[in-house]
C-alpha atoms as a PDB file:
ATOM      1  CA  UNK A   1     -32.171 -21.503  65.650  1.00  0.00           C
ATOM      2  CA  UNK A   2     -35.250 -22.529  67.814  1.00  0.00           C
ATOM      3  CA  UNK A   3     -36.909 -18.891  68.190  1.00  0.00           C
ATOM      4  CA  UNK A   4     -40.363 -18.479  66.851  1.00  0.00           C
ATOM      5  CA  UNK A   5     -40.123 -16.568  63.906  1.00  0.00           C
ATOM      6  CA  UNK A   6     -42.344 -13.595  62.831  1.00  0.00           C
ATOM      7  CA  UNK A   7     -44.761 -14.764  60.508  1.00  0.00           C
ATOM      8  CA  UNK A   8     -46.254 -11.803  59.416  1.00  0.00           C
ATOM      9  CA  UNK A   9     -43.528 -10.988  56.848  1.00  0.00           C
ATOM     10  CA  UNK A  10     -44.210 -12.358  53.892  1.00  0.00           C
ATOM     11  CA  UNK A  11     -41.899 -10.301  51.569  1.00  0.00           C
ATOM     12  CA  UNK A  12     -39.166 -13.147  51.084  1.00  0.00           C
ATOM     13  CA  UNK A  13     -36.343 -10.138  50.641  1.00  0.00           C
ATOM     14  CA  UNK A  14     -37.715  -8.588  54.116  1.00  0.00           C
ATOM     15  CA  UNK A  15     -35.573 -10.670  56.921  1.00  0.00           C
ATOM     16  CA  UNK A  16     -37.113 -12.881  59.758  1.00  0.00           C
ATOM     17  CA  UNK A  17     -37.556 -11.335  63.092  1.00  0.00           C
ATOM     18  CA  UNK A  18     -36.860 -13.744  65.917  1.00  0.00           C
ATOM     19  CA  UNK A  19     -39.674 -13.098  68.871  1.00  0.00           C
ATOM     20  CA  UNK A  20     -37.279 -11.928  72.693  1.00  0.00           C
ATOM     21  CA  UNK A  21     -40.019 -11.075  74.679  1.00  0.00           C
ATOM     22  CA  UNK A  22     -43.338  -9.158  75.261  1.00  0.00           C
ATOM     23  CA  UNK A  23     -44.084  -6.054  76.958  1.00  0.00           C
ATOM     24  CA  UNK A  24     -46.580  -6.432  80.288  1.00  0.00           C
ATOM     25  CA  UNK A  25     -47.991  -4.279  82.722  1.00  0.00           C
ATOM     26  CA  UNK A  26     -46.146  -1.038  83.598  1.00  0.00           C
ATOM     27  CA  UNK A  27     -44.356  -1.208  86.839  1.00  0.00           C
ATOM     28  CA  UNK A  28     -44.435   1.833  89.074  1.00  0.00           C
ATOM     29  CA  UNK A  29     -44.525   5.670  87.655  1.00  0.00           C
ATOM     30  CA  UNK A  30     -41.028   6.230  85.938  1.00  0.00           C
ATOM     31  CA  UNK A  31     -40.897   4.286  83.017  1.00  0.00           C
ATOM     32  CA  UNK A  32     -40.587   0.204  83.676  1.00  0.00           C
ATOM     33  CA  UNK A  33     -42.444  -2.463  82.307  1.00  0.00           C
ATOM     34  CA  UNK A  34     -42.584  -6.042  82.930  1.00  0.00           C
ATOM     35  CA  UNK A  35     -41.939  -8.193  80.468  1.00  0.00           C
ATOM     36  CA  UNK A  36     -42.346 -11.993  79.880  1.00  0.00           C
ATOM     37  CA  UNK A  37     -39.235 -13.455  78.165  1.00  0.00           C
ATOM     38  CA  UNK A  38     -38.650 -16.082  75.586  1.00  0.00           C
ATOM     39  CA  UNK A  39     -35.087 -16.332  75.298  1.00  0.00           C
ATOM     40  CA  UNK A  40     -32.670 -18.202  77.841  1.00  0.00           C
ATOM     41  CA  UNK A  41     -30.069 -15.373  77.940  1.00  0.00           C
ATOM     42  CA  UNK A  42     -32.317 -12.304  78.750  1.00  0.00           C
ATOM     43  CA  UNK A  43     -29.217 -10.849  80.386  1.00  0.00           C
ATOM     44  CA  UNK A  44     -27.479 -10.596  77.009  1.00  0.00           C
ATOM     45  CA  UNK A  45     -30.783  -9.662  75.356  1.00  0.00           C
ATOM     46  CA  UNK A  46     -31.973  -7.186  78.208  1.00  0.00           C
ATOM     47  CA  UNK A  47     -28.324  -5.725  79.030  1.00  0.00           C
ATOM     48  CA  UNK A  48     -27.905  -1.686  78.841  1.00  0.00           C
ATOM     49  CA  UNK A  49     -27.794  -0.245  75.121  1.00  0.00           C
ATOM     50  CA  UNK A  50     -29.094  -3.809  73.716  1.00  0.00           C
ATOM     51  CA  UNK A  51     -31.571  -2.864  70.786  1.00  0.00           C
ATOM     52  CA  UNK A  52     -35.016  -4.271  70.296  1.00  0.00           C
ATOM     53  CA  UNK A  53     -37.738  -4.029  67.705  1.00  0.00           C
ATOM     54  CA  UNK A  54     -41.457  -4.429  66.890  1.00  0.00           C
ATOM     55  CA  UNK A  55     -42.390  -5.692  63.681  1.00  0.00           C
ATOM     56  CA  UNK A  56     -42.657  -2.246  61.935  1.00  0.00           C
ATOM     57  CA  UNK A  57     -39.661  -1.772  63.100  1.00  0.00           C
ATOM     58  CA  UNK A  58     -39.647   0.756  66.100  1.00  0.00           C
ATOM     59  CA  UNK A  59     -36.437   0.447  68.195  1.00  0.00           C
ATOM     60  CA  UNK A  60     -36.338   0.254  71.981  1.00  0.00           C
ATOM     61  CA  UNK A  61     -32.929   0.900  73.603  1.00  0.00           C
ATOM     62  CA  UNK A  62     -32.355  -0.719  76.833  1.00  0.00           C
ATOM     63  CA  UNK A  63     -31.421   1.342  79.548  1.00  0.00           C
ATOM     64  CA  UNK A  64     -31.524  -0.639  82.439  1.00  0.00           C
ATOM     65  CA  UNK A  65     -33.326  -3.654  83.689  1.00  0.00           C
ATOM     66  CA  UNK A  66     -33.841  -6.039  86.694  1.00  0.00           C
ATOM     67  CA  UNK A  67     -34.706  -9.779  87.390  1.00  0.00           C
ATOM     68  CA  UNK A  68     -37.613 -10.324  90.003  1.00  0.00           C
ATOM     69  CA  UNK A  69     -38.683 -14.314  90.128  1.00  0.00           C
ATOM     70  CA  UNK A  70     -39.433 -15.196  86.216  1.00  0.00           C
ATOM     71  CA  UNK A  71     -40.552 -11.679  85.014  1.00  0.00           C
ATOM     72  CA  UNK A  72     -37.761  -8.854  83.901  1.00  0.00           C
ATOM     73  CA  UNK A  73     -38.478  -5.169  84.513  1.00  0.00           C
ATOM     74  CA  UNK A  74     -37.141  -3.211  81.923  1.00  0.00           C
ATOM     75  CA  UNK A  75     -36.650   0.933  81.418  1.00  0.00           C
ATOM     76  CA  UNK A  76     -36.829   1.608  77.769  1.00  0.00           C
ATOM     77  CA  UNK A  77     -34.588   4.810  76.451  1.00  0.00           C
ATOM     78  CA  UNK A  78     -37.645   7.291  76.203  1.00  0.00           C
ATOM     79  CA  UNK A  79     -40.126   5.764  77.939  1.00  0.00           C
ATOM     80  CA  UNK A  80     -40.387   8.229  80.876  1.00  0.00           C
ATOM     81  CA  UNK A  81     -43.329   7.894  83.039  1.00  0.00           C
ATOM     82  CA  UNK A  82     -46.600   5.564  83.390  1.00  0.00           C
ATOM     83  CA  UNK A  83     -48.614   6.866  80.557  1.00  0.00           C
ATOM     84  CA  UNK A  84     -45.786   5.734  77.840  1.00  0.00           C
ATOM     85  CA  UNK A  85     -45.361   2.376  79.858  1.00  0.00           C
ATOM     86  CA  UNK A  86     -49.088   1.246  80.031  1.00  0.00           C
ATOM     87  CA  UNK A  87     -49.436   2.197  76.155  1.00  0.00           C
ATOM     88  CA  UNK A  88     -46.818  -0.658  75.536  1.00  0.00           C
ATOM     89  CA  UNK A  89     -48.579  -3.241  76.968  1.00  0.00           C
ATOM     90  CA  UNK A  90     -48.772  -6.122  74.905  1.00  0.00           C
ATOM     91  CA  UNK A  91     -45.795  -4.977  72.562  1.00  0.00           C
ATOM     92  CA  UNK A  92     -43.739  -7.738  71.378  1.00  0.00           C
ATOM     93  CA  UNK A  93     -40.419  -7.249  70.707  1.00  0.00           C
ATOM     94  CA  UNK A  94     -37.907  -8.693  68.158  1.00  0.00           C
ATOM     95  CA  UNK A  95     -34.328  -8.819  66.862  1.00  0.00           C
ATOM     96  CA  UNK A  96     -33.120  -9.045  63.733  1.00  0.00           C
ATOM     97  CA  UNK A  97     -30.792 -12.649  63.110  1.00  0.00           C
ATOM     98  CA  UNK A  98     -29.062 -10.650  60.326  1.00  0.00           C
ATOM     99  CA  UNK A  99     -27.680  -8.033  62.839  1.00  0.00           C
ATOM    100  CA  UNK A 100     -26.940 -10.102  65.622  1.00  0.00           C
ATOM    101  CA  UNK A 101     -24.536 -12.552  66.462  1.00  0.00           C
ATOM    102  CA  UNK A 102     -26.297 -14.399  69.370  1.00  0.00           C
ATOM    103  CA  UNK A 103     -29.157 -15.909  68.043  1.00  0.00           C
ATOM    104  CA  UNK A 104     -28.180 -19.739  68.838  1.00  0.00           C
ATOM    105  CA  UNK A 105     -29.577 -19.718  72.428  1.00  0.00           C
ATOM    106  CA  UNK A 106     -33.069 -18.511  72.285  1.00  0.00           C
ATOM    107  CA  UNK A 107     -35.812 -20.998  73.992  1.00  0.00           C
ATOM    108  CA  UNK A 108     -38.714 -20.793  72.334  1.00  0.00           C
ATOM    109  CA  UNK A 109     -39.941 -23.943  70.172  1.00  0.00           C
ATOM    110  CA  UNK A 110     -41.368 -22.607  66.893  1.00  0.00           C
ATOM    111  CA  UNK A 111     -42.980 -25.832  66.439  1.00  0.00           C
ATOM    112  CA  UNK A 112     -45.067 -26.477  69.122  1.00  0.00           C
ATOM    113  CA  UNK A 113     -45.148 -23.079  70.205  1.00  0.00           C
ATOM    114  CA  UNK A 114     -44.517 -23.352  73.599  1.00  0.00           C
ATOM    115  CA  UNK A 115     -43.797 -20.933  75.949  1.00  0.00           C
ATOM    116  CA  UNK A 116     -40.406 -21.787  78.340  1.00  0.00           C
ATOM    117  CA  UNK A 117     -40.939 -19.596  80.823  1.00  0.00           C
ATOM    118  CA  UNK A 118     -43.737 -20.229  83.299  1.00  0.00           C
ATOM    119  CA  UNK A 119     -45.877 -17.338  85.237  1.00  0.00           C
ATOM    120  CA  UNK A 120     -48.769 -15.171  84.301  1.00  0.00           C
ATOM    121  CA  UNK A 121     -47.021 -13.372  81.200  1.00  0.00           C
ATOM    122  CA  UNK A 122     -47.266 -10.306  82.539  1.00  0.00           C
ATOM    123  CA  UNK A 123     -46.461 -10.417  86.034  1.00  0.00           C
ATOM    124  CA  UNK A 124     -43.915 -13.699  86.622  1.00  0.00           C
ATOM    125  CA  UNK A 125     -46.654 -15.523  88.735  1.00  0.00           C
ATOM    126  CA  UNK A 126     -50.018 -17.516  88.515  1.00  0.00           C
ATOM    127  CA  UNK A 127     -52.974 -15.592  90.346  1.00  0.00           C
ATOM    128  CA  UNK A 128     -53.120 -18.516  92.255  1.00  0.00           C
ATOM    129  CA  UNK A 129     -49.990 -17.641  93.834  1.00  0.00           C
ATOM    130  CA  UNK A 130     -51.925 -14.857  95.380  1.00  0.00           C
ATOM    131  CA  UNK A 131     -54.125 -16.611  97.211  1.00  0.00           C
ATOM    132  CA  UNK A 132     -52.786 -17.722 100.431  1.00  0.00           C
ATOM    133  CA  UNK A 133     -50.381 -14.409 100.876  1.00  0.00           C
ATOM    134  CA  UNK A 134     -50.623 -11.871 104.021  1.00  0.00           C
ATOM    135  CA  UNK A 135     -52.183  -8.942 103.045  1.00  0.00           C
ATOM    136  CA  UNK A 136     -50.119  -5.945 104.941  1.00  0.00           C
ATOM    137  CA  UNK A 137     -50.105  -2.187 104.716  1.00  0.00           C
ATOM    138  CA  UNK A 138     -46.999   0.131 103.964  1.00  0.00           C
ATOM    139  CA  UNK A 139     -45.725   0.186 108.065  1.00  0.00           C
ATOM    140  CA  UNK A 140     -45.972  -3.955 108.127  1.00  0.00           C
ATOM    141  CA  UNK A 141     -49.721  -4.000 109.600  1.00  0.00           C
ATOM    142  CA  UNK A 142     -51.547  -7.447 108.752  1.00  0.00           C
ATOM    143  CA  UNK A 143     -54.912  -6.254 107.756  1.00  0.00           C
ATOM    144  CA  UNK A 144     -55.830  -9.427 106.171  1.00  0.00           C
ATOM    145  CA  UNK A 145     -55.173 -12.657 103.726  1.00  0.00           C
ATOM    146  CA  UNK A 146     -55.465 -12.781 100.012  1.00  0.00           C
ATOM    147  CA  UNK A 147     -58.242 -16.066 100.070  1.00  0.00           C
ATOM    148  CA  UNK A 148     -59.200 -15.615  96.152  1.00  0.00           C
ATOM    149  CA  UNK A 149     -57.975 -13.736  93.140  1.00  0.00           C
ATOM    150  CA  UNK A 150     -60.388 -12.835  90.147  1.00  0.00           C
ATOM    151  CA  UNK A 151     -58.463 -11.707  86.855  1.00  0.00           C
ATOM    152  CA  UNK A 152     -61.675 -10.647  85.269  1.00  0.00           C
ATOM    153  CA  UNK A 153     -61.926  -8.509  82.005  1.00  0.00           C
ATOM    154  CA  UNK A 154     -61.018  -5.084  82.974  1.00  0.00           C
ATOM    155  CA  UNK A 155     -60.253  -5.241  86.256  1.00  0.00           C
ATOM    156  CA  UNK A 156     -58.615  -7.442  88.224  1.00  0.00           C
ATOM    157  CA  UNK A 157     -59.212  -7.799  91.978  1.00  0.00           C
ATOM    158  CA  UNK A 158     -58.003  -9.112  95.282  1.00  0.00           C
ATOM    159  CA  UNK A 159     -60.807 -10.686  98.071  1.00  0.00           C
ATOM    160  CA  UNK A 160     -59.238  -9.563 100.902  1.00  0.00           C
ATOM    161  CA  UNK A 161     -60.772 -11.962 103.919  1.00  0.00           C
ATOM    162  CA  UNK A 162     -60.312  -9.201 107.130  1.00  0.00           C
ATOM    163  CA  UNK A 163     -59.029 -10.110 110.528  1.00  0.00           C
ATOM    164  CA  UNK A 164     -62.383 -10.162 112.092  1.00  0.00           C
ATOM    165  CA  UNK A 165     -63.802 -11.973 109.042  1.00  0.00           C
ATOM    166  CA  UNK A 166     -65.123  -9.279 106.711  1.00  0.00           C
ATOM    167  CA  UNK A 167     -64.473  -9.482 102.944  1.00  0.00           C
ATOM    168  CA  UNK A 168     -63.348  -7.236 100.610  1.00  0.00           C
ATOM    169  CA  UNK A 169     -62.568  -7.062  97.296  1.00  0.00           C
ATOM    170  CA  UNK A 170     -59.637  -5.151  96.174  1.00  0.00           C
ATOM    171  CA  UNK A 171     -58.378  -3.532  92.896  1.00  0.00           C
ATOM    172  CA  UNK A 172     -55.716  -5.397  92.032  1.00  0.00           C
ATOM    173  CA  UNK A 173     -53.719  -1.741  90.753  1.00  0.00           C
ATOM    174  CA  UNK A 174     -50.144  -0.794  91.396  1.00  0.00           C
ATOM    175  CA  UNK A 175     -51.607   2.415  93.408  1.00  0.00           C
ATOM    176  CA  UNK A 176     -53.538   0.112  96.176  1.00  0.00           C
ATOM    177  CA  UNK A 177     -51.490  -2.970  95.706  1.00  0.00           C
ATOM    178  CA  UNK A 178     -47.863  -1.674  95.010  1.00  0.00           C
ATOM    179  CA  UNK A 179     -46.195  -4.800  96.329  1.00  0.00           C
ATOM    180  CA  UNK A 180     -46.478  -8.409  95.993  1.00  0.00           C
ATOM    181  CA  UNK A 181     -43.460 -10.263  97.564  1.00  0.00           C
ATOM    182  CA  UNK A 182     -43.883 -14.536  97.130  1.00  0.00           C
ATOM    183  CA  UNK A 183     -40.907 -14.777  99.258  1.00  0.00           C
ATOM    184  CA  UNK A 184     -42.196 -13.064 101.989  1.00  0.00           C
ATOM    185  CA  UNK A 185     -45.311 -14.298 101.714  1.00  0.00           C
ATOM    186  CA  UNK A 186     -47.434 -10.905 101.413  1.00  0.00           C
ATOM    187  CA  UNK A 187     -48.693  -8.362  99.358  1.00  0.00           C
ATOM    188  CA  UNK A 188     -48.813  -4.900 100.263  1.00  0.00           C
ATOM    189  CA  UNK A 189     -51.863  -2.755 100.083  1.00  0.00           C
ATOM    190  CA  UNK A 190     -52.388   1.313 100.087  1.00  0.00           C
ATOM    191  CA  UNK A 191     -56.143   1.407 100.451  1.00  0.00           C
ATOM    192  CA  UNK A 192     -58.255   4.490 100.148  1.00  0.00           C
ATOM    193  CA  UNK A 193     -60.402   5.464 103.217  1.00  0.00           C
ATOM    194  CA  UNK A 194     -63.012   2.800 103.115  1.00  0.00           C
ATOM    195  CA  UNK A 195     -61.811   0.130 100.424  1.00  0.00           C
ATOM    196  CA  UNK A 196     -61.275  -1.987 103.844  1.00  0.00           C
ATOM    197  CA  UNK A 197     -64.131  -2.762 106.298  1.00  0.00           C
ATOM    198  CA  UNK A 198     -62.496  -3.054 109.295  1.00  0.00           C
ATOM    199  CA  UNK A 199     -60.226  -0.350 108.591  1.00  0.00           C
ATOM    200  CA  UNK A 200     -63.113   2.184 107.634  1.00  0.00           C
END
């Protein structure tokens, strides 16, 4: 058994909870989150109806969920719209060894405590990823290229480097940026009326 366990028990009759995942940013308005995983079967752990738990021992049902690159996007049973998603942020979630019969294959080294997966935990990809990407609007329109990313405290942002060489700097939000797409090699923006010099 190689999965980090919880270390914040320290009742020896309370049973060891063995770290799957933890909850990221929420992804669009009905419900999803990303999450960065730590075991190498999340499609056992992440399946419909599989059961999860925090350390006080909330339970999150599964009720569908989705691979994109090395982040998962889950829908939790109950979790219904942004506000519920965003408050999870950060959330890790467990299961219990005692009540589960798959607990052989998880990837995390409790040791060294090292993470298997790699990506920005939240999102599946470095912020320097970013940089270098088309910057396009909803009908395909290049308005740009992504030529530096800024995860600062708070916000992060985008500097959008414009077609006729303006600069702008862009909330990096799921309402202006509600795409990024590494394959493809863009990232799709919604900009309000003047986020974009040479759009305004």
């Amino acid at each position: 058994m190689t999965q980090e366990a919880s270390s914040s028990r320290t009742d020896p009759q309370q049973p060891t909870l063995l770290r799957v995942c933890r909850i990221g940013r929420a992804q669009g308005l009905k419900g999803e989150v990303n999450v960065f995983s730590y075991t190498d079967d999340p499609k056992y752990r992440f399946a419909p109806e599989a059961e999860l738990q925090t350390e006080e021992g909330r339970i999150f049902v599964v009720e569908r969920s989705r691979q994109f690159k090395a982040r998962w996007i889950i829908k939790f049973a109950g979790i219904d719209d942004r506000n519920a998603s965003e408050a999870l942020n950060g959330t890790v979630l467990y299961i219990d060894p005692a009540e589960d019969d798959d607990t052989e294959d998880d990837d995390f080294d409790a040791e060294s405590g090292s993470e298997s997966e790699s990506g920005d935990a939240d999102d599946g990809y470095y912020f320097v990823d970013l940089v270098g990407l088309k910057a396009i609007l909803r009908d395909g329109t290049v308005v740009g290229e992504v030529t530096e990313a800024f995860d600062r405290p708070g916000q992060s942002l985008l500097e959008i480097t414009e077609p006729q060489g303006s600069v702008s700097l862009v909330p990096f939000v799921e309402q202006i940026v509600p795409d990024v797409d590494l394959e493809a090699g863009t990232v799709t923006l919604d900009p309000p009326g003047g986020l974009l010099q040479e759009l305004s």
